[in-house]
PDB file of N, CA and C in Angstrom:
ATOM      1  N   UNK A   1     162.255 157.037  76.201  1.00  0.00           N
ATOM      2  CA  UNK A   1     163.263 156.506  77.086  1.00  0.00           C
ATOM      3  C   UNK A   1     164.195 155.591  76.279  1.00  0.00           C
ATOM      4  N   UNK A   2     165.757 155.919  76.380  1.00  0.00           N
ATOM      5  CA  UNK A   2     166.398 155.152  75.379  1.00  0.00           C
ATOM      6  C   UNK A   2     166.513 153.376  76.261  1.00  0.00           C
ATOM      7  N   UNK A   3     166.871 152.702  75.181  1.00  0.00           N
ATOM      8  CA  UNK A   3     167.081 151.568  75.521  1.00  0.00           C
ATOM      9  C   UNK A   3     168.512 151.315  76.474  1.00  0.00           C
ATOM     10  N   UNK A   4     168.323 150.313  77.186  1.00  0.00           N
ATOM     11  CA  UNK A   4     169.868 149.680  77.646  1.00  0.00           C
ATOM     12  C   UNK A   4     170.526 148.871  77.288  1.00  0.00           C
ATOM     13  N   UNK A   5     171.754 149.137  77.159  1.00  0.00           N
ATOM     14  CA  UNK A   5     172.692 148.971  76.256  1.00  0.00           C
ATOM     15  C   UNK A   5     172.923 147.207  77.015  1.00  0.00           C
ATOM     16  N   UNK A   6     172.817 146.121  76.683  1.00  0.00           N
ATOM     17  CA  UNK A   6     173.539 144.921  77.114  1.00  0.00           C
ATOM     18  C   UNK A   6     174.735 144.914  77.112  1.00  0.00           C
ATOM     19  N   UNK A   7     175.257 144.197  78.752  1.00  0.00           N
ATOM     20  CA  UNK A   7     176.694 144.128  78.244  1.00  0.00           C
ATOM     21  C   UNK A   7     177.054 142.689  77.681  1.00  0.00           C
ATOM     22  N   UNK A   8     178.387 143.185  77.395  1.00  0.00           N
ATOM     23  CA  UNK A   8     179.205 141.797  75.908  1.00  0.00           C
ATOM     24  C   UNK A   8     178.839 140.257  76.503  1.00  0.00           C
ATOM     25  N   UNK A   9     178.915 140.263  77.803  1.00  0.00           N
ATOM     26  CA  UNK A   9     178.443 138.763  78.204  1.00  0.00           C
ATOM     27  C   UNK A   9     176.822 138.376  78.245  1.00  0.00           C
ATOM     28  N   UNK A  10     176.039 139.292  78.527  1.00  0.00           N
ATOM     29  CA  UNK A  10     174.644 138.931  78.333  1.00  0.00           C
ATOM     30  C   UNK A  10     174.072 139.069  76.934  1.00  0.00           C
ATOM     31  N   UNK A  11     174.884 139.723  76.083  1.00  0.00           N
ATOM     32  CA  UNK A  11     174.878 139.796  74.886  1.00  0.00           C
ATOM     33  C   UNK A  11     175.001 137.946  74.056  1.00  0.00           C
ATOM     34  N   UNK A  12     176.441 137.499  74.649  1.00  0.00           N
ATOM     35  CA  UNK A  12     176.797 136.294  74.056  1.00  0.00           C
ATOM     36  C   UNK A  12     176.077 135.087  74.875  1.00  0.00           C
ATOM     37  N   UNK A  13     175.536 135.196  75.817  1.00  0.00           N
ATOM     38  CA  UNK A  13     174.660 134.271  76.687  1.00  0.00           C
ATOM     39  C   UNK A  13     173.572 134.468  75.769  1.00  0.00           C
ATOM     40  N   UNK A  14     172.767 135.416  75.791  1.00  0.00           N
ATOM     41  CA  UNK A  14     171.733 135.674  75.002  1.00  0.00           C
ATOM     42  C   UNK A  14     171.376 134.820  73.467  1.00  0.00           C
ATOM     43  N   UNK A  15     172.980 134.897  72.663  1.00  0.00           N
ATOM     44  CA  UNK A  15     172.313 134.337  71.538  1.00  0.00           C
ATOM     45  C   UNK A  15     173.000 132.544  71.975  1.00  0.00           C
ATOM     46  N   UNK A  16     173.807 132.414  73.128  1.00  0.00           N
ATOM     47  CA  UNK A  16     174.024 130.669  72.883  1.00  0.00           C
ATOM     48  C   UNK A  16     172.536 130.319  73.342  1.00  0.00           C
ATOM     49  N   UNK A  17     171.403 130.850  74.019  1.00  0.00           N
ATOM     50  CA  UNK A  17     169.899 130.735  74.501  1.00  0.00           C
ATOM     51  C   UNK A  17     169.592 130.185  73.401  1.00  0.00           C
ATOM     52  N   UNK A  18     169.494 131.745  72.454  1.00  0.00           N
ATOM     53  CA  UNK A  18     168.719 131.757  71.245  1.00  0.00           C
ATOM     54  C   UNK A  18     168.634 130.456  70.435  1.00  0.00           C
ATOM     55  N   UNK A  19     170.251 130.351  69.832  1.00  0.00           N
ATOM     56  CA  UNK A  19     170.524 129.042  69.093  1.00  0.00           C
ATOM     57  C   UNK A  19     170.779 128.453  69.634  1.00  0.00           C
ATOM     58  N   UNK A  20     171.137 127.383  70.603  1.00  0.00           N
ATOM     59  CA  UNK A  20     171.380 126.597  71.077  1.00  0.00           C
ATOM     60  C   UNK A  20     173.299 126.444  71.552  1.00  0.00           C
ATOM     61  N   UNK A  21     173.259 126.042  72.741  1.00  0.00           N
ATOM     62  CA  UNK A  21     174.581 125.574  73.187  1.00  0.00           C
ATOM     63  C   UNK A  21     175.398 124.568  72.178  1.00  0.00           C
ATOM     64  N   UNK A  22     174.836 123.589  71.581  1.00  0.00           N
ATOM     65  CA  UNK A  22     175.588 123.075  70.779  1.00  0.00           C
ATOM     66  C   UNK A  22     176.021 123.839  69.204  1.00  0.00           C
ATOM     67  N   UNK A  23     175.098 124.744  69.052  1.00  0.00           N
ATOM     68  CA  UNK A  23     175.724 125.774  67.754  1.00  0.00           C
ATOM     69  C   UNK A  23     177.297 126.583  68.226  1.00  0.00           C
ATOM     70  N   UNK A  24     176.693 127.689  69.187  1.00  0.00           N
ATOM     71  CA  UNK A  24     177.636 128.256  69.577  1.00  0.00           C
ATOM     72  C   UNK A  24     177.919 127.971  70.942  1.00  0.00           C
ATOM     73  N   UNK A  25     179.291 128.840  71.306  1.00  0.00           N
ATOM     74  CA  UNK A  25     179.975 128.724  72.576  1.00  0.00           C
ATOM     75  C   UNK A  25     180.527 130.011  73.305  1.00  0.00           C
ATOM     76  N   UNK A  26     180.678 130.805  74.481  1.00  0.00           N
ATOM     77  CA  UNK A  26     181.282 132.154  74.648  1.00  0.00           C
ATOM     78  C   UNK A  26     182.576 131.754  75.470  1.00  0.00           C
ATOM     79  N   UNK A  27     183.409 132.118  75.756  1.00  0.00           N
ATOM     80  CA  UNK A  27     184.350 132.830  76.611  1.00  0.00           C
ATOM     81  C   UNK A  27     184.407 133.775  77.478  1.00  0.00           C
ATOM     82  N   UNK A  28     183.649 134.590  76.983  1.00  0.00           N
ATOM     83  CA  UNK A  28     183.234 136.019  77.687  1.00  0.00           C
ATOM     84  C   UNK A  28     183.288 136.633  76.709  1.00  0.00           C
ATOM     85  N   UNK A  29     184.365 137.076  75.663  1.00  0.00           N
ATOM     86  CA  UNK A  29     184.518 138.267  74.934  1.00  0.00           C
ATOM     87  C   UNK A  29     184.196 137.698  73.713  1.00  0.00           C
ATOM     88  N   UNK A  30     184.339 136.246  73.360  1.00  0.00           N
ATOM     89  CA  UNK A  30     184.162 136.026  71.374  1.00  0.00           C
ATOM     90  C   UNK A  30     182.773 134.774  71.383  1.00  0.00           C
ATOM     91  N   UNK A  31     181.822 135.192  70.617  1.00  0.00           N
ATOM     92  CA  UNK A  31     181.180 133.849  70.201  1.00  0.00           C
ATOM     93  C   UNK A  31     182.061 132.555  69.303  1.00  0.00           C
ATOM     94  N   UNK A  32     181.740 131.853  69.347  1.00  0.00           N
ATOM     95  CA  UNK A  32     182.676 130.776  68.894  1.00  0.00           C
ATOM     96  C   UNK A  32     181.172 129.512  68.095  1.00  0.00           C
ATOM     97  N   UNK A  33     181.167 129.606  66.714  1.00  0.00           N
ATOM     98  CA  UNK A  33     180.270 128.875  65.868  1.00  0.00           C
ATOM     99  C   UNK A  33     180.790 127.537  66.144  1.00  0.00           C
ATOM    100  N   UNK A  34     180.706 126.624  67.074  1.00  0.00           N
ATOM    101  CA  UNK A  34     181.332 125.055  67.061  1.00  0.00           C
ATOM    102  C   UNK A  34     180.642 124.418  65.969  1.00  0.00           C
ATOM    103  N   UNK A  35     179.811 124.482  64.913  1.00  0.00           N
ATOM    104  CA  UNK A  35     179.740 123.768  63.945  1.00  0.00           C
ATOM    105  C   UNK A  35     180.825 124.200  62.947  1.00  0.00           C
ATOM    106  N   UNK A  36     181.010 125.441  62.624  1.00  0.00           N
ATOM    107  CA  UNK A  36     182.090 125.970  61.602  1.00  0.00           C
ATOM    108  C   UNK A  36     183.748 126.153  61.777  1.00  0.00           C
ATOM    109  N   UNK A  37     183.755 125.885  63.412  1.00  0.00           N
ATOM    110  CA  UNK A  37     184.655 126.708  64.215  1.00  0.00           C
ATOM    111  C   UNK A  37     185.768 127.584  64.034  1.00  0.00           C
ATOM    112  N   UNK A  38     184.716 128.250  63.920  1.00  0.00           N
ATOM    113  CA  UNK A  38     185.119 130.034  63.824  1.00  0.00           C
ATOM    114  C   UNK A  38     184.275 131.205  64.604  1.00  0.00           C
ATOM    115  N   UNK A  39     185.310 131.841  64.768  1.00  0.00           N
ATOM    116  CA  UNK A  39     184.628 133.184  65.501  1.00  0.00           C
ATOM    117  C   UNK A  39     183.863 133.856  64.974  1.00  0.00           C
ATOM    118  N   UNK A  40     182.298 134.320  65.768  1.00  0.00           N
ATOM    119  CA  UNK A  40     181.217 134.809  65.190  1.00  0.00           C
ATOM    120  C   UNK A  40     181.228 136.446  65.444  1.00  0.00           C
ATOM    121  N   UNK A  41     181.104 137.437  65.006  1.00  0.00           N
ATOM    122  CA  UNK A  41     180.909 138.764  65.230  1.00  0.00           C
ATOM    123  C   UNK A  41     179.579 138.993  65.526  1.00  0.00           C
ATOM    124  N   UNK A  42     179.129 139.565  67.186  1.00  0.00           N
ATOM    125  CA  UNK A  42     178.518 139.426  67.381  1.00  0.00           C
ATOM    126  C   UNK A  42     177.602 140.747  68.036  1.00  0.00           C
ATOM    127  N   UNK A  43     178.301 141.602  67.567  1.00  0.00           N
ATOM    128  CA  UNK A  43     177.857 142.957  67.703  1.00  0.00           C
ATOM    129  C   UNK A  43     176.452 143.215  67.455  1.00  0.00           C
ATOM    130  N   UNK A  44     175.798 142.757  66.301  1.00  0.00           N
ATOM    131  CA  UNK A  44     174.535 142.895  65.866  1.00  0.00           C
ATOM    132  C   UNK A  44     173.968 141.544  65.494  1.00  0.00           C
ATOM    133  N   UNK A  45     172.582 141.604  65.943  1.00  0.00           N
ATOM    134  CA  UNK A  45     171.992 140.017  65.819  1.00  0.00           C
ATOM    135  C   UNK A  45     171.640 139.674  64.306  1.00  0.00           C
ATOM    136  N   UNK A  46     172.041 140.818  63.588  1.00  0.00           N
ATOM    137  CA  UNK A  46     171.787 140.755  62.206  1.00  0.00           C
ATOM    138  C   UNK A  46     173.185 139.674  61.392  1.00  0.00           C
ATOM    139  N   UNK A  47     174.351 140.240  62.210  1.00  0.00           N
ATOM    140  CA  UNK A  47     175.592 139.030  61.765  1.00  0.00           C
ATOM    141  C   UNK A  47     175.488 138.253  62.175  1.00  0.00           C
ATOM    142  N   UNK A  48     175.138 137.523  63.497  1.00  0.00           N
ATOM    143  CA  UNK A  48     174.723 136.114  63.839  1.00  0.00           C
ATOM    144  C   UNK A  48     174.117 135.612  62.958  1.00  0.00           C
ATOM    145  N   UNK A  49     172.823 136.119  62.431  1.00  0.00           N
ATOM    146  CA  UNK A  49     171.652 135.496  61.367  1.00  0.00           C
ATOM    147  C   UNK A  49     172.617 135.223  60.055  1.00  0.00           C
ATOM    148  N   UNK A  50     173.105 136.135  59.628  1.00  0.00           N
ATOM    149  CA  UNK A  50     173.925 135.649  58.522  1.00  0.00           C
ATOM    150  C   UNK A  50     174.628 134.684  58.813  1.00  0.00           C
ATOM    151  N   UNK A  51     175.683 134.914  59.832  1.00  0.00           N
ATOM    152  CA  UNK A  51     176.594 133.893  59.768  1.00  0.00           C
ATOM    153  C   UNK A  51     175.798 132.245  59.450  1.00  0.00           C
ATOM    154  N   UNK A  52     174.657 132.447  60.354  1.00  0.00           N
ATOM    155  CA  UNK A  52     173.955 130.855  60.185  1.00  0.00           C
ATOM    156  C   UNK A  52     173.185 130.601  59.041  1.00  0.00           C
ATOM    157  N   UNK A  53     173.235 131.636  57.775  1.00  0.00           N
ATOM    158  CA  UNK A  53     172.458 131.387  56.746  1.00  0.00           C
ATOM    159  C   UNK A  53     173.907 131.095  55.671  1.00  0.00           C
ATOM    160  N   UNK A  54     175.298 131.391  55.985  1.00  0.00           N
ATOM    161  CA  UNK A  54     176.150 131.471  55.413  1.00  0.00           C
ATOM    162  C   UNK A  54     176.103 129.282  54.623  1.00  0.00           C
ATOM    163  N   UNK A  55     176.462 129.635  53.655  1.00  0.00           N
ATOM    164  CA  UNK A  55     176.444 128.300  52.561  1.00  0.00           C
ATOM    165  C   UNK A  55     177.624 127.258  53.675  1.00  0.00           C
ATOM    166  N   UNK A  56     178.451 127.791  53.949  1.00  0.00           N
ATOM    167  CA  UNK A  56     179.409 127.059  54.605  1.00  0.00           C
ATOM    168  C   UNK A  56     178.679 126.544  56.232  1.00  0.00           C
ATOM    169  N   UNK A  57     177.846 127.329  56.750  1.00  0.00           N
ATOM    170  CA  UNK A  57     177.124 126.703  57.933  1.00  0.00           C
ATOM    171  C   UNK A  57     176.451 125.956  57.568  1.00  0.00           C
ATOM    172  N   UNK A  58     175.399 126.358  56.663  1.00  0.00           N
ATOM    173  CA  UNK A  58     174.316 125.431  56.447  1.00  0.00           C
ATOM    174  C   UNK A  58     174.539 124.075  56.102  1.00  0.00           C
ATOM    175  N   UNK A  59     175.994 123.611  54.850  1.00  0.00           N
ATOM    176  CA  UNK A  59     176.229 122.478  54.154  1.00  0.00           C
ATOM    177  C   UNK A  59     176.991 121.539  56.078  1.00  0.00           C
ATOM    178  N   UNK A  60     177.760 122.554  57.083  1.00  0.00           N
ATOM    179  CA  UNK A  60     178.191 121.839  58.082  1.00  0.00           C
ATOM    180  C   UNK A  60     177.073 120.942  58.619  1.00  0.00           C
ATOM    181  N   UNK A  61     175.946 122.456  58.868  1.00  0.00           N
ATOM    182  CA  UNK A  61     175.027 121.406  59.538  1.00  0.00           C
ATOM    183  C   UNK A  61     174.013 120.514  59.145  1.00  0.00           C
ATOM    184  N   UNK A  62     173.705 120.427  57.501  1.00  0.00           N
ATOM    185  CA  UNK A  62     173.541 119.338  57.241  1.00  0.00           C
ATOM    186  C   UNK A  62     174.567 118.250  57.470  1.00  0.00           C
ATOM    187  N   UNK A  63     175.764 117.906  57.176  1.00  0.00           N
ATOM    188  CA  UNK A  63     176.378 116.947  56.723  1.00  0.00           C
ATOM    189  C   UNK A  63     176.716 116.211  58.183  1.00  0.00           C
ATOM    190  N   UNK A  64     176.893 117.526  59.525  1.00  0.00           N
ATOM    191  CA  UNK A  64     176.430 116.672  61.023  1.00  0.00           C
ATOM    192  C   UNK A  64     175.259 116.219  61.143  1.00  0.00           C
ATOM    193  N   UNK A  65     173.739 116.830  60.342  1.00  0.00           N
ATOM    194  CA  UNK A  65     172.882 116.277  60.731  1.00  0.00           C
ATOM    195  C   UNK A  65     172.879 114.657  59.935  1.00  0.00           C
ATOM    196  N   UNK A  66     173.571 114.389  58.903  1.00  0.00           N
ATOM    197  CA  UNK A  66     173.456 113.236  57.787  1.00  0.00           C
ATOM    198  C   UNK A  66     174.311 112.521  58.721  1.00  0.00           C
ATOM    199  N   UNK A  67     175.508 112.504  59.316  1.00  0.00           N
ATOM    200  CA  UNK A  67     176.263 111.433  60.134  1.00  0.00           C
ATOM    201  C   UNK A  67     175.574 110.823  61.539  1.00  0.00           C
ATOM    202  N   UNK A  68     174.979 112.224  62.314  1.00  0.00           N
ATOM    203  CA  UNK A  68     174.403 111.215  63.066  1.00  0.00           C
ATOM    204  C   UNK A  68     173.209 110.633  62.600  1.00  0.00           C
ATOM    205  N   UNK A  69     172.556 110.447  62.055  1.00  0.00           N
ATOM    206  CA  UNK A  69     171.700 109.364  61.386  1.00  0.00           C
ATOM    207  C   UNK A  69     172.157 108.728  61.412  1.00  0.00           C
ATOM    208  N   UNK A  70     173.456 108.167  59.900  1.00  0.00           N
ATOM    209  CA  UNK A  70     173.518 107.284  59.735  1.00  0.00           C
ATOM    210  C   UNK A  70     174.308 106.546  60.837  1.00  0.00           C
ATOM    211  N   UNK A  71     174.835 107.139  62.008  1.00  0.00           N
ATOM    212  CA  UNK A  71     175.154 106.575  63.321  1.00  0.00           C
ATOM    213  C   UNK A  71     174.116 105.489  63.872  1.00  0.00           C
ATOM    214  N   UNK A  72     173.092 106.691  64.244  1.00  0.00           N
ATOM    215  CA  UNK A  72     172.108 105.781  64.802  1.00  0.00           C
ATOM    216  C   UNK A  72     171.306 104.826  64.075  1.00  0.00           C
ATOM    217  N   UNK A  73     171.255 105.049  62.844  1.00  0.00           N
ATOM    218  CA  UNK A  73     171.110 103.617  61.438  1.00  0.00           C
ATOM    219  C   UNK A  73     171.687 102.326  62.302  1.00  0.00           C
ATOM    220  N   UNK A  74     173.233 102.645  62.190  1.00  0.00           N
ATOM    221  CA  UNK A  74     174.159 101.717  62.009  1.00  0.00           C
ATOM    222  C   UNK A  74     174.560 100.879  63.190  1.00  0.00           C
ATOM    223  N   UNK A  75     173.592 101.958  64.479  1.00  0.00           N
ATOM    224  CA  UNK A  75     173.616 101.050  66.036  1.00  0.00           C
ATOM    225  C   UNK A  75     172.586 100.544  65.910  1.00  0.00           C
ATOM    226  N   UNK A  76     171.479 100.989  65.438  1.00  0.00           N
ATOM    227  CA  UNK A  76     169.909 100.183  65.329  1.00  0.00           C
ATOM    228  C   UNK A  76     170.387  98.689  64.835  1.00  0.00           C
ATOM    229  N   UNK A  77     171.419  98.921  63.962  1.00  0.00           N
ATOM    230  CA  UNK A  77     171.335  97.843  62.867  1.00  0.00           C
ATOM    231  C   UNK A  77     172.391  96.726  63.892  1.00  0.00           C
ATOM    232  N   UNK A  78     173.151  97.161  64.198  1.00  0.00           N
ATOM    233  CA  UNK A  78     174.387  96.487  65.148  1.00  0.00           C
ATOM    234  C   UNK A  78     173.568  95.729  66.428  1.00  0.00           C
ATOM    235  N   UNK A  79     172.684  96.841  67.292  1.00  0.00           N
ATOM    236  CA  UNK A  79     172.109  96.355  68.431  1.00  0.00           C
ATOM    237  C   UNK A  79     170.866  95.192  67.378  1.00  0.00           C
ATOM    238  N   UNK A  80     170.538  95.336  66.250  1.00  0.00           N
ATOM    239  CA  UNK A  80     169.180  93.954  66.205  1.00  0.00           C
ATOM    240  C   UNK A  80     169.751  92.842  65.784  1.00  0.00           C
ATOM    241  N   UNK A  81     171.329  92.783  64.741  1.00  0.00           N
ATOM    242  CA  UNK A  81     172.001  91.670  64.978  1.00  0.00           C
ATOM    243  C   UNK A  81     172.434  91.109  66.070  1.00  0.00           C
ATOM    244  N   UNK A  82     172.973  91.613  67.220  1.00  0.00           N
ATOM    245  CA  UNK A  82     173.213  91.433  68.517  1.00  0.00           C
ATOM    246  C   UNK A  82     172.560  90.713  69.279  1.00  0.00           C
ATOM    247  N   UNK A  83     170.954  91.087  69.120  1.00  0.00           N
ATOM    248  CA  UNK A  83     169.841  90.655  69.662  1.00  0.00           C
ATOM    249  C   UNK A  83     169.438  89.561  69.017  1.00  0.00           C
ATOM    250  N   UNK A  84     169.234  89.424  67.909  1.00  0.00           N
ATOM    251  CA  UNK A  84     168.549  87.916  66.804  1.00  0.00           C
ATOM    252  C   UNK A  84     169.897  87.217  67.118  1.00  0.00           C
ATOM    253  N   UNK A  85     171.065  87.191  67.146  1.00  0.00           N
ATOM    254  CA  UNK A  85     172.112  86.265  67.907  1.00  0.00           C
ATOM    255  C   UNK A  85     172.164  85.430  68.936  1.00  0.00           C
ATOM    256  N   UNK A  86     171.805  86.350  69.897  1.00  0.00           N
ATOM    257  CA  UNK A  86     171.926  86.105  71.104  1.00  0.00           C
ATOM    258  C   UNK A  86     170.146  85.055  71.330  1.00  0.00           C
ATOM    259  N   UNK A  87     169.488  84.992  70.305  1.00  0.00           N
ATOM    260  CA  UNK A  87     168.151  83.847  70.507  1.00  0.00           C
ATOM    261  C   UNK A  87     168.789  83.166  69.687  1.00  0.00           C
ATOM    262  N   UNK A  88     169.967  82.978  69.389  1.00  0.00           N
ATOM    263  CA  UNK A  88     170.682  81.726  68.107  1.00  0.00           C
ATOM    264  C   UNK A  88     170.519  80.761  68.867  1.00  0.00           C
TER     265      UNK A  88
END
């Protein structure tokens, strides 16, 4: 029995599941990589995988994962001066 064919929107729902809503984004007709932002070809789940192994994704999503750190570093650090102040 052959398989059924998904259509283009359960297709692109399918992989924002997979990876997460904050990776990608749909419209209906284009995946959209919001870390790289660029349009993903999404015909085969084999170009998704690349696209996210691509040198240019990977260095994005390190360098978002390195900022918010040092975000939340830099509120840790803001909110305990705030606090040892405020017992001045």
């Amino acid at each position: 029995m052959p398989k059924e064919k998904k259509t283009q929107i359960s297709k692109l729902k399918s992989f924002i599941l997979e990876f997460g809503d904050n990776v990608f984004s749909a419209d209906g007709r284009v995946l959209f990589c919001k870390t790289c932002e660029i349009k993903v070809e999404y015909e085969l789940r084999s170009s998704v995988i690349q696209h996210i192994q691509t040198v240019k994704h990977v260095k994005k999503t390190q360098q978002m994962i390195t900022q918010t750190s040092k975000t939340k570093k830099s509120t840790f650090n803001m909110d305990l001066c705030k606090a040892l102040l405020t017992f001045h």
